[in-house]
PDB file of N, CA and C in Angstrom:
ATOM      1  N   UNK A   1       0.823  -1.200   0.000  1.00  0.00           N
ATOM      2  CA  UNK A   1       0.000   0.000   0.000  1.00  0.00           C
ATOM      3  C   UNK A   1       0.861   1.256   0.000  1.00  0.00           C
ATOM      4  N   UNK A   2       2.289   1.316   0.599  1.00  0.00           N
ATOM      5  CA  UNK A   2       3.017   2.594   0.486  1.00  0.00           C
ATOM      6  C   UNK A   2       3.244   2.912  -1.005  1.00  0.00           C
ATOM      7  N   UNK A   3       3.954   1.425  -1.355  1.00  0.00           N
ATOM      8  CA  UNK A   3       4.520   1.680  -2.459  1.00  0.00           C
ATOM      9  C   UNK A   3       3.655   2.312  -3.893  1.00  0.00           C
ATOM     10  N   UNK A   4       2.100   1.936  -3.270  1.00  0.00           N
ATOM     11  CA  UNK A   4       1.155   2.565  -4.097  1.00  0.00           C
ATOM     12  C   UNK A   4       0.950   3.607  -3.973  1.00  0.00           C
ATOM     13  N   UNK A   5       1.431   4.725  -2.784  1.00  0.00           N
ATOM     14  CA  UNK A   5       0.725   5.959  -2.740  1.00  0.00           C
ATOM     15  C   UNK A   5       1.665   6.658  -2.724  1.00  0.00           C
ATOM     16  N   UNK A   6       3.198   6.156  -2.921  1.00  0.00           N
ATOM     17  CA  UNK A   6       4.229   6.589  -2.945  1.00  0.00           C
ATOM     18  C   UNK A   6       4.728   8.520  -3.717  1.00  0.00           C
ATOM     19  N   UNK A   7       4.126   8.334  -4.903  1.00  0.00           N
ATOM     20  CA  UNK A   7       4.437   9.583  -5.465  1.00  0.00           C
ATOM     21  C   UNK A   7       3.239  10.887  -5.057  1.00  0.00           C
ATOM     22  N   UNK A   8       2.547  10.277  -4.693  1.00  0.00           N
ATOM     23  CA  UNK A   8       1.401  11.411  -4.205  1.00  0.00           C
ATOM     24  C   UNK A   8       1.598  11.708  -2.620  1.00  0.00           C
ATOM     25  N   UNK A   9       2.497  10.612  -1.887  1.00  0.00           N
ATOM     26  CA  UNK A   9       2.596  11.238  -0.844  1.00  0.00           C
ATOM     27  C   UNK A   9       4.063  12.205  -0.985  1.00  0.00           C
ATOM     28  N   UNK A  10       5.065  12.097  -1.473  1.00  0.00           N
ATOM     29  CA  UNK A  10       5.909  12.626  -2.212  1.00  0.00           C
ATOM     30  C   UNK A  10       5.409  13.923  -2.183  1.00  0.00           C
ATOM     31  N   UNK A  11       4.424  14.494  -3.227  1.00  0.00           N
ATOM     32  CA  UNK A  11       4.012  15.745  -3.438  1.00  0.00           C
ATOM     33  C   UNK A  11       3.239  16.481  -2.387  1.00  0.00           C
ATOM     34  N   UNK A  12       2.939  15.731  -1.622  1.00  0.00           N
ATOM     35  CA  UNK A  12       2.316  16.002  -0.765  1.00  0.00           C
ATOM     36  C   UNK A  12       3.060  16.590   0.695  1.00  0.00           C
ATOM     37  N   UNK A  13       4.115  15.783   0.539  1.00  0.00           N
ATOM     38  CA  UNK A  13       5.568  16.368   1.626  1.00  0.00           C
ATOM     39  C   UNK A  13       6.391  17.620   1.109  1.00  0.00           C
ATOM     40  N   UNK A  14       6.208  17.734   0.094  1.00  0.00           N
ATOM     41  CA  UNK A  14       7.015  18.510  -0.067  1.00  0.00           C
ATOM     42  C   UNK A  14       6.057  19.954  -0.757  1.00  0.00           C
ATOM     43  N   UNK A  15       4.651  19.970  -0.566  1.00  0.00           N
ATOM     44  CA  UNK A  15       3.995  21.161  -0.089  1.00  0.00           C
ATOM     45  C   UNK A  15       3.945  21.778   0.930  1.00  0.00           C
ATOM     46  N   UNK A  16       4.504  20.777   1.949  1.00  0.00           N
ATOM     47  CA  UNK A  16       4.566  21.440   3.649  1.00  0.00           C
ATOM     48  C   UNK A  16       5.287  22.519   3.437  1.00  0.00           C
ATOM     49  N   UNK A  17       4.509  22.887   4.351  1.00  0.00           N
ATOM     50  CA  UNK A  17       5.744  24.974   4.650  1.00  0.00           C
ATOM     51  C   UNK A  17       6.485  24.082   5.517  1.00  0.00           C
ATOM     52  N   UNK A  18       8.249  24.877   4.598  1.00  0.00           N
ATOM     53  CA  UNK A  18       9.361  24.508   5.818  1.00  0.00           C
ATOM     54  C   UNK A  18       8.979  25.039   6.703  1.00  0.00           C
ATOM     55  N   UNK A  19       8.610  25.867   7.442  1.00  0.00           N
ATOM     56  CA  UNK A  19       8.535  26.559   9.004  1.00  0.00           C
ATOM     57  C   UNK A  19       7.948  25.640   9.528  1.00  0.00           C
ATOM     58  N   UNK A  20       6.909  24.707   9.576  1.00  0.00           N
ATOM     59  CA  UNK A  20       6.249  23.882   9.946  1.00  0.00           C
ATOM     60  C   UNK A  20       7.568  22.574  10.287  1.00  0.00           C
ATOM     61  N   UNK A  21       7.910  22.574   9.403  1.00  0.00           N
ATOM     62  CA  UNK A  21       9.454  21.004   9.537  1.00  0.00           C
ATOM     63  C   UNK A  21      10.130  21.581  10.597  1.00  0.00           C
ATOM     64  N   UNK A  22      10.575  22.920  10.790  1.00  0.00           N
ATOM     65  CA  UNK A  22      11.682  23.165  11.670  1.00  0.00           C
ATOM     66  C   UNK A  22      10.631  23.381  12.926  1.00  0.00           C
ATOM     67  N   UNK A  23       9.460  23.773  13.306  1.00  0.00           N
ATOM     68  CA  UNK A  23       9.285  24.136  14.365  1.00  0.00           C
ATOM     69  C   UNK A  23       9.136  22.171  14.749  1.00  0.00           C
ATOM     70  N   UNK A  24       8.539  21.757  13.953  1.00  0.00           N
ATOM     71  CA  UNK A  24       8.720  20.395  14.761  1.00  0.00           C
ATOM     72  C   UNK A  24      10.043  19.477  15.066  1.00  0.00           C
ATOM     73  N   UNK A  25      11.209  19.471  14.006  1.00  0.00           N
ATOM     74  CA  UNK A  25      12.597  19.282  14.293  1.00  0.00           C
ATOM     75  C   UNK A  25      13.110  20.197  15.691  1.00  0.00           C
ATOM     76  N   UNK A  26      12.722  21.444  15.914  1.00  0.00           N
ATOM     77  CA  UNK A  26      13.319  22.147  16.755  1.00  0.00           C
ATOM     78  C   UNK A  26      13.198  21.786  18.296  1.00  0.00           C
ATOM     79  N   UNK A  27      12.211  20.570  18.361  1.00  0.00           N
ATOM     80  CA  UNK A  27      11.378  20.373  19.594  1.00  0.00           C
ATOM     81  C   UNK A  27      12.293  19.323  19.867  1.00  0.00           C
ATOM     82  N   UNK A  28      12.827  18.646  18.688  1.00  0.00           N
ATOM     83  CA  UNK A  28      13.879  17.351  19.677  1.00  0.00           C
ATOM     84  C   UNK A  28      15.635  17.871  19.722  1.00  0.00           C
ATOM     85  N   UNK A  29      15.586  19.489  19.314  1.00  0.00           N
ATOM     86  CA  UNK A  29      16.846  20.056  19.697  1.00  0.00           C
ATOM     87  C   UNK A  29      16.824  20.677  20.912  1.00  0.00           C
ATOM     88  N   UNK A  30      18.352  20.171  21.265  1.00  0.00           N
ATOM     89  CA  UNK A  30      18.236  20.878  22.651  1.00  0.00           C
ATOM     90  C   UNK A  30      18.409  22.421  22.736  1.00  0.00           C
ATOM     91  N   UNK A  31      18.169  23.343  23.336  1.00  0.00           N
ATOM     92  CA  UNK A  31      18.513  24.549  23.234  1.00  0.00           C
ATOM     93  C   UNK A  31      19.637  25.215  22.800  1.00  0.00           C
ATOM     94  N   UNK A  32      20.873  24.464  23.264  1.00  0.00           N
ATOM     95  CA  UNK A  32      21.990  25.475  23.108  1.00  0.00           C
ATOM     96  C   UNK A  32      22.529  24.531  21.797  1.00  0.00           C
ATOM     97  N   UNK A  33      21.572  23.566  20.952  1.00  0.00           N
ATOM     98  CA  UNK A  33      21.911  23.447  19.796  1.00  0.00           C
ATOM     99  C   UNK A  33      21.512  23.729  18.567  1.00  0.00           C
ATOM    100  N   UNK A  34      20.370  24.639  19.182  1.00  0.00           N
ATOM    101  CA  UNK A  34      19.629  25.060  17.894  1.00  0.00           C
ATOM    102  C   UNK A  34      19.752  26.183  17.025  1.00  0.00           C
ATOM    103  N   UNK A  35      20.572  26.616  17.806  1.00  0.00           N
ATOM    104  CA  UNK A  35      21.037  28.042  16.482  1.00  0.00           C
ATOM    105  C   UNK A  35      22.388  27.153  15.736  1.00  0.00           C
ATOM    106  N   UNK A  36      23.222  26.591  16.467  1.00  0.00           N
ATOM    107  CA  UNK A  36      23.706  25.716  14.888  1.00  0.00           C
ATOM    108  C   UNK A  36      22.634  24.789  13.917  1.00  0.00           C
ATOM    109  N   UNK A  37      22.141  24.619  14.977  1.00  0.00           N
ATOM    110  CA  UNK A  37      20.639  23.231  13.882  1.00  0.00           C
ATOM    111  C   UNK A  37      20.419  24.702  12.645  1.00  0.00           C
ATOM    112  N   UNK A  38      20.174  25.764  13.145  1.00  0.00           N
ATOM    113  CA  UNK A  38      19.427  26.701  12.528  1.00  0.00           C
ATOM    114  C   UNK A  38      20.273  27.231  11.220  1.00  0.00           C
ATOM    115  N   UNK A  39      21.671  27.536  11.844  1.00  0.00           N
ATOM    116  CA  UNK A  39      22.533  27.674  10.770  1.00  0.00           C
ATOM    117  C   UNK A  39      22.663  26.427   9.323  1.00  0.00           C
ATOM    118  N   UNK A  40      23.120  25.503  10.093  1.00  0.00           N
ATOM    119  CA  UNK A  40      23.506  24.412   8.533  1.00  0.00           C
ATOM    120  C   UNK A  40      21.879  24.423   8.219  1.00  0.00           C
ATOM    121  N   UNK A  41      20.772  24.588   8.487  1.00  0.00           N
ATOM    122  CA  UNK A  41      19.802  24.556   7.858  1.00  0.00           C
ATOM    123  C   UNK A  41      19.575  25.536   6.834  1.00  0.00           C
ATOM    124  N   UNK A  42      19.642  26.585   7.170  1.00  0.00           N
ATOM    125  CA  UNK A  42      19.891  27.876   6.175  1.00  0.00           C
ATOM    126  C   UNK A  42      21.169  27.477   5.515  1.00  0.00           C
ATOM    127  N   UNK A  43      22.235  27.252   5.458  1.00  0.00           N
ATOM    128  CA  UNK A  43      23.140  27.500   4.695  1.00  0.00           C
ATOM    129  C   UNK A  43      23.048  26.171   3.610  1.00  0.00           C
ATOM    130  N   UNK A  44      22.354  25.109   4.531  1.00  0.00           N
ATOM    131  CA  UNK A  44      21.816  24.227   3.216  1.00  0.00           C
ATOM    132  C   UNK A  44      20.809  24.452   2.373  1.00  0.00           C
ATOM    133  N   UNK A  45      19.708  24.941   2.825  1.00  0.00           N
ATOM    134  CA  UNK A  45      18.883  25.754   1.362  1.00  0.00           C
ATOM    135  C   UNK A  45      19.295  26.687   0.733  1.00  0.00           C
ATOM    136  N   UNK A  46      20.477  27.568   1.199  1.00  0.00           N
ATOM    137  CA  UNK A  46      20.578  29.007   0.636  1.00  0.00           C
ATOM    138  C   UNK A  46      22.082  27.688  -0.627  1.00  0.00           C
ATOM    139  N   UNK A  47      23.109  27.074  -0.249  1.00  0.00           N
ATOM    140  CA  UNK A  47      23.255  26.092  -1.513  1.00  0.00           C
ATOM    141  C   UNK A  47      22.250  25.332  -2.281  1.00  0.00           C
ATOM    142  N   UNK A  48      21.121  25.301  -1.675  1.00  0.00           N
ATOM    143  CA  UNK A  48      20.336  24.331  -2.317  1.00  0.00           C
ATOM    144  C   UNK A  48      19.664  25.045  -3.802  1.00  0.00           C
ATOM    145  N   UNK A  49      19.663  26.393  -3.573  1.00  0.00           N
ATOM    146  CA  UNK A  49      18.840  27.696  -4.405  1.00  0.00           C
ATOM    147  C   UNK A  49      17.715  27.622  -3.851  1.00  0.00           C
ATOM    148  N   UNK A  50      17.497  28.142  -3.046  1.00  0.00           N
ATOM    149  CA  UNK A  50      16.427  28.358  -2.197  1.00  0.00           C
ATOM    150  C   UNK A  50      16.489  30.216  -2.167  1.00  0.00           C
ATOM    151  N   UNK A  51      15.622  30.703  -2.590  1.00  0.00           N
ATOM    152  CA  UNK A  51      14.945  31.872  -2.655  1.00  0.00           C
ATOM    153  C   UNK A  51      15.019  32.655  -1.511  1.00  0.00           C
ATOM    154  N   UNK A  52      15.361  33.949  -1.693  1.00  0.00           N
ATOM    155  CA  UNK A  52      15.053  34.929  -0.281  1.00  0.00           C
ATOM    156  C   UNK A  52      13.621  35.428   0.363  1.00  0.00           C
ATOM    157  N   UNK A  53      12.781  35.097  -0.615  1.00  0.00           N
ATOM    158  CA  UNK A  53      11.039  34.812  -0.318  1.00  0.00           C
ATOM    159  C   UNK A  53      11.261  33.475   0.841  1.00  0.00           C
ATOM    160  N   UNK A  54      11.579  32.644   0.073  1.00  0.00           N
ATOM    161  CA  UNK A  54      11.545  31.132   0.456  1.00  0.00           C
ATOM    162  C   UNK A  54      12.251  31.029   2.104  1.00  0.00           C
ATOM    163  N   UNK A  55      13.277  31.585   1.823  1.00  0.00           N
ATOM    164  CA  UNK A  55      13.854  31.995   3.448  1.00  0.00           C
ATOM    165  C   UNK A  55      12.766  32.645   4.491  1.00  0.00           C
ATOM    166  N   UNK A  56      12.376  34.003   3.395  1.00  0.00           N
ATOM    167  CA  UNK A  56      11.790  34.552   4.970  1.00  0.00           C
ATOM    168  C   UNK A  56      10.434  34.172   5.605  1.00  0.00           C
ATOM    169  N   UNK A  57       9.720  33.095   4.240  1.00  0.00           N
ATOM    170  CA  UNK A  57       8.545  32.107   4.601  1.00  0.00           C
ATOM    171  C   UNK A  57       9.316  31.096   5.925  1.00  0.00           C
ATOM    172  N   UNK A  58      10.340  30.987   5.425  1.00  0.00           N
ATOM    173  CA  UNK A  58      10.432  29.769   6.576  1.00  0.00           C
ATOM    174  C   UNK A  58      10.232  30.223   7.767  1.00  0.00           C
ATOM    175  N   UNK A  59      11.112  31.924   8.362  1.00  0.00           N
ATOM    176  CA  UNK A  59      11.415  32.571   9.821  1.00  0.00           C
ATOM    177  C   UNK A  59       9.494  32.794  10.039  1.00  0.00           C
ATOM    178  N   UNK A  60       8.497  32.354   9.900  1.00  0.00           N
ATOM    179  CA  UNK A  60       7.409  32.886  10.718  1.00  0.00           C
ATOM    180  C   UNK A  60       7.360  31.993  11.757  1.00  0.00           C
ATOM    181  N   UNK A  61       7.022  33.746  12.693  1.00  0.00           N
ATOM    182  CA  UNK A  61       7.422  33.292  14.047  1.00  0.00           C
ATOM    183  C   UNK A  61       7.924  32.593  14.399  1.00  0.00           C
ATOM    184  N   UNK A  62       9.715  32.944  14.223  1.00  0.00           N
ATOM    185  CA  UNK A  62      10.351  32.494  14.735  1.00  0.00           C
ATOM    186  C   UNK A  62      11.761  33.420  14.813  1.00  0.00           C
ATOM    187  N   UNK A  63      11.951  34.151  16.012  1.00  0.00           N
ATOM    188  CA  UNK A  63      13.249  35.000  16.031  1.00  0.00           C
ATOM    189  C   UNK A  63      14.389  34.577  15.463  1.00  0.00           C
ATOM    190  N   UNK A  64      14.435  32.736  16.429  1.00  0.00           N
ATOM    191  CA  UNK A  64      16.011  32.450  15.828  1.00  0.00           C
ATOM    192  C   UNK A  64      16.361  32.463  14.021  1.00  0.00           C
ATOM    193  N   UNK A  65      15.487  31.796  13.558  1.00  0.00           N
ATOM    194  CA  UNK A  65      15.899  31.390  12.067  1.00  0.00           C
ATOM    195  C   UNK A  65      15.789  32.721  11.468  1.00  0.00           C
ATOM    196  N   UNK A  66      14.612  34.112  12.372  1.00  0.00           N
ATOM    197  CA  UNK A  66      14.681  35.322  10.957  1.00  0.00           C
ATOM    198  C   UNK A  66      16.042  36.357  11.279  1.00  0.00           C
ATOM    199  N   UNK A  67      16.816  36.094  12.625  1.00  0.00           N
ATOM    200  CA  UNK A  67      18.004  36.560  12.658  1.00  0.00           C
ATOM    201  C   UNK A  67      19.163  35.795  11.866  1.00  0.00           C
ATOM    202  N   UNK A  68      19.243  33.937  12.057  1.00  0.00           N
ATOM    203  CA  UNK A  68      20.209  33.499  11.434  1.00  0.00           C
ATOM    204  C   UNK A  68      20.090  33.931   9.569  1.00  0.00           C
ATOM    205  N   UNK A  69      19.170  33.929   9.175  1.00  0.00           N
ATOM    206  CA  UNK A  69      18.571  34.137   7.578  1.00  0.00           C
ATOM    207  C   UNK A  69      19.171  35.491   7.280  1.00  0.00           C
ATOM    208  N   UNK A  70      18.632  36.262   8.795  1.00  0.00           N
ATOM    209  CA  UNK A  70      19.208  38.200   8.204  1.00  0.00           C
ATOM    210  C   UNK A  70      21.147  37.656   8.484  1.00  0.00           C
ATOM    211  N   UNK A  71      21.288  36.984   9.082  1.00  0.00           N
ATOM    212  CA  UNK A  71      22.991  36.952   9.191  1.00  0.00           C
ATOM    213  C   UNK A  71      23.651  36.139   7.404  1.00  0.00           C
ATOM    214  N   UNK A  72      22.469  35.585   7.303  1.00  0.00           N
ATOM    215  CA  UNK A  72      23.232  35.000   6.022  1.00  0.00           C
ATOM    216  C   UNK A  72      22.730  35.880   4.857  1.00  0.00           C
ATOM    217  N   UNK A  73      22.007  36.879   4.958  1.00  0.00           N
ATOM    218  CA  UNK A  73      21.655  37.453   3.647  1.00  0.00           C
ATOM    219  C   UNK A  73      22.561  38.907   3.791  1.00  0.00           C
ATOM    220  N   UNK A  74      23.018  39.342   5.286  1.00  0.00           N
ATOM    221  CA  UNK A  74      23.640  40.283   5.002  1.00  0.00           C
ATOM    222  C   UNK A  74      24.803  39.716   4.307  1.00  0.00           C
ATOM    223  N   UNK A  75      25.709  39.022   4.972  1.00  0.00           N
ATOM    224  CA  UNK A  75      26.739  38.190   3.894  1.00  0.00           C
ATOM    225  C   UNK A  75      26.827  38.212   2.472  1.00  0.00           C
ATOM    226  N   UNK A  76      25.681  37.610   2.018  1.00  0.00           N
ATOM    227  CA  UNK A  76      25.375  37.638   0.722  1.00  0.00           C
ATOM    228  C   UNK A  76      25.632  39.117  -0.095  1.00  0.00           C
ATOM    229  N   UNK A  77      24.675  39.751   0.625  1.00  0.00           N
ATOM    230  CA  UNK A  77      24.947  41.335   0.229  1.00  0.00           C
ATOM    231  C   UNK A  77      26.473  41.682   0.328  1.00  0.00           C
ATOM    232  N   UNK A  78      26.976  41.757   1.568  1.00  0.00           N
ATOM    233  CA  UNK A  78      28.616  42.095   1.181  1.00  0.00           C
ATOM    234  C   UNK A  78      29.285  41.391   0.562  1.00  0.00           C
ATOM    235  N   UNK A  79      28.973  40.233   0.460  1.00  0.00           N
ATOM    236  CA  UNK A  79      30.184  39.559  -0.856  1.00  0.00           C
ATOM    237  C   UNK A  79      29.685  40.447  -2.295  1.00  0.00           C
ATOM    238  N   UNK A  80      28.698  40.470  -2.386  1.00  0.00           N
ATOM    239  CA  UNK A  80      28.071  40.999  -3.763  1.00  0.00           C
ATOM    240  C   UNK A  80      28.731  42.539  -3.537  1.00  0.00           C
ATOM    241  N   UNK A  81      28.430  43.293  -2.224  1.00  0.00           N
ATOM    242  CA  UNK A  81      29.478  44.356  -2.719  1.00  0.00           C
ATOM    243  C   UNK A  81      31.127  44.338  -3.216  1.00  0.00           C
ATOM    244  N   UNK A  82      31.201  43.697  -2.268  1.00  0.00           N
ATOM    245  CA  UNK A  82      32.837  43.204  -2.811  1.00  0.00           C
ATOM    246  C   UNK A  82      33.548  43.037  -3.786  1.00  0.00           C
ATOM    247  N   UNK A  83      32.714  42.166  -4.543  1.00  0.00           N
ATOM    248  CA  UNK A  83      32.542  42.130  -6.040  1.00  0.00           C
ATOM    249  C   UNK A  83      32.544  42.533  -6.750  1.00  0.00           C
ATOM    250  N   UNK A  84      31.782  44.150  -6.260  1.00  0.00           N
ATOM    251  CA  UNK A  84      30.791  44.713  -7.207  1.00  0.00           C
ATOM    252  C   UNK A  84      32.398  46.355  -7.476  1.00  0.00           C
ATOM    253  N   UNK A  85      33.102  46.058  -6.116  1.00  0.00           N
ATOM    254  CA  UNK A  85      34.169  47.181  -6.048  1.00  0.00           C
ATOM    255  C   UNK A  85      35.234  46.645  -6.981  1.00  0.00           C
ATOM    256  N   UNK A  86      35.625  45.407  -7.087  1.00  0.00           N
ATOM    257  CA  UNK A  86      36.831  45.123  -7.793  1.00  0.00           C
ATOM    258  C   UNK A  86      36.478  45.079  -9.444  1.00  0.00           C
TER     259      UNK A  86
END
């Protein structure tokens, strides 16, 4: 029976709002590990091409991830200035 409902549950997982995945992942992190949980999570969608919409859908309500997201998009921005001087 999985193997029958296999591709529709597929599409079906991967309509979930990430914010929804992390607030429930975040519940079996312990506290003082979740701003790294929070980091390689962002820095794996932001390699993955994951969108700056797509980012700031994920931070609702949620301080930690919409500060780690603003720490990785300011980045972004200064490398792009950096760039943009040479």
């Amino acid at each position: 029976m999985l193997m029958r409902n296999k591709y529709r549950a597929k599409k079906e997982i991967s309509a979930m709002p990430t914010h929804m995945i992390w607030k429930i992942l975040s519940e079996y992190i312990s506290a003082k590990d979740q701003e790294t949980a929070a980091h390689h999570l962002i820095n794996e969608l932001i390699d993955g091409g994951a969108e700056e919409d797509e980012l700031w859908d994920l931070c609702k309500g949620n301080p930690l991830l919409r500060r780690v997201v603003g720490e990785f998009l300011d980045e972004v921005e200064d490398e792009d200035e950096l760039e943009d001087d040479e």
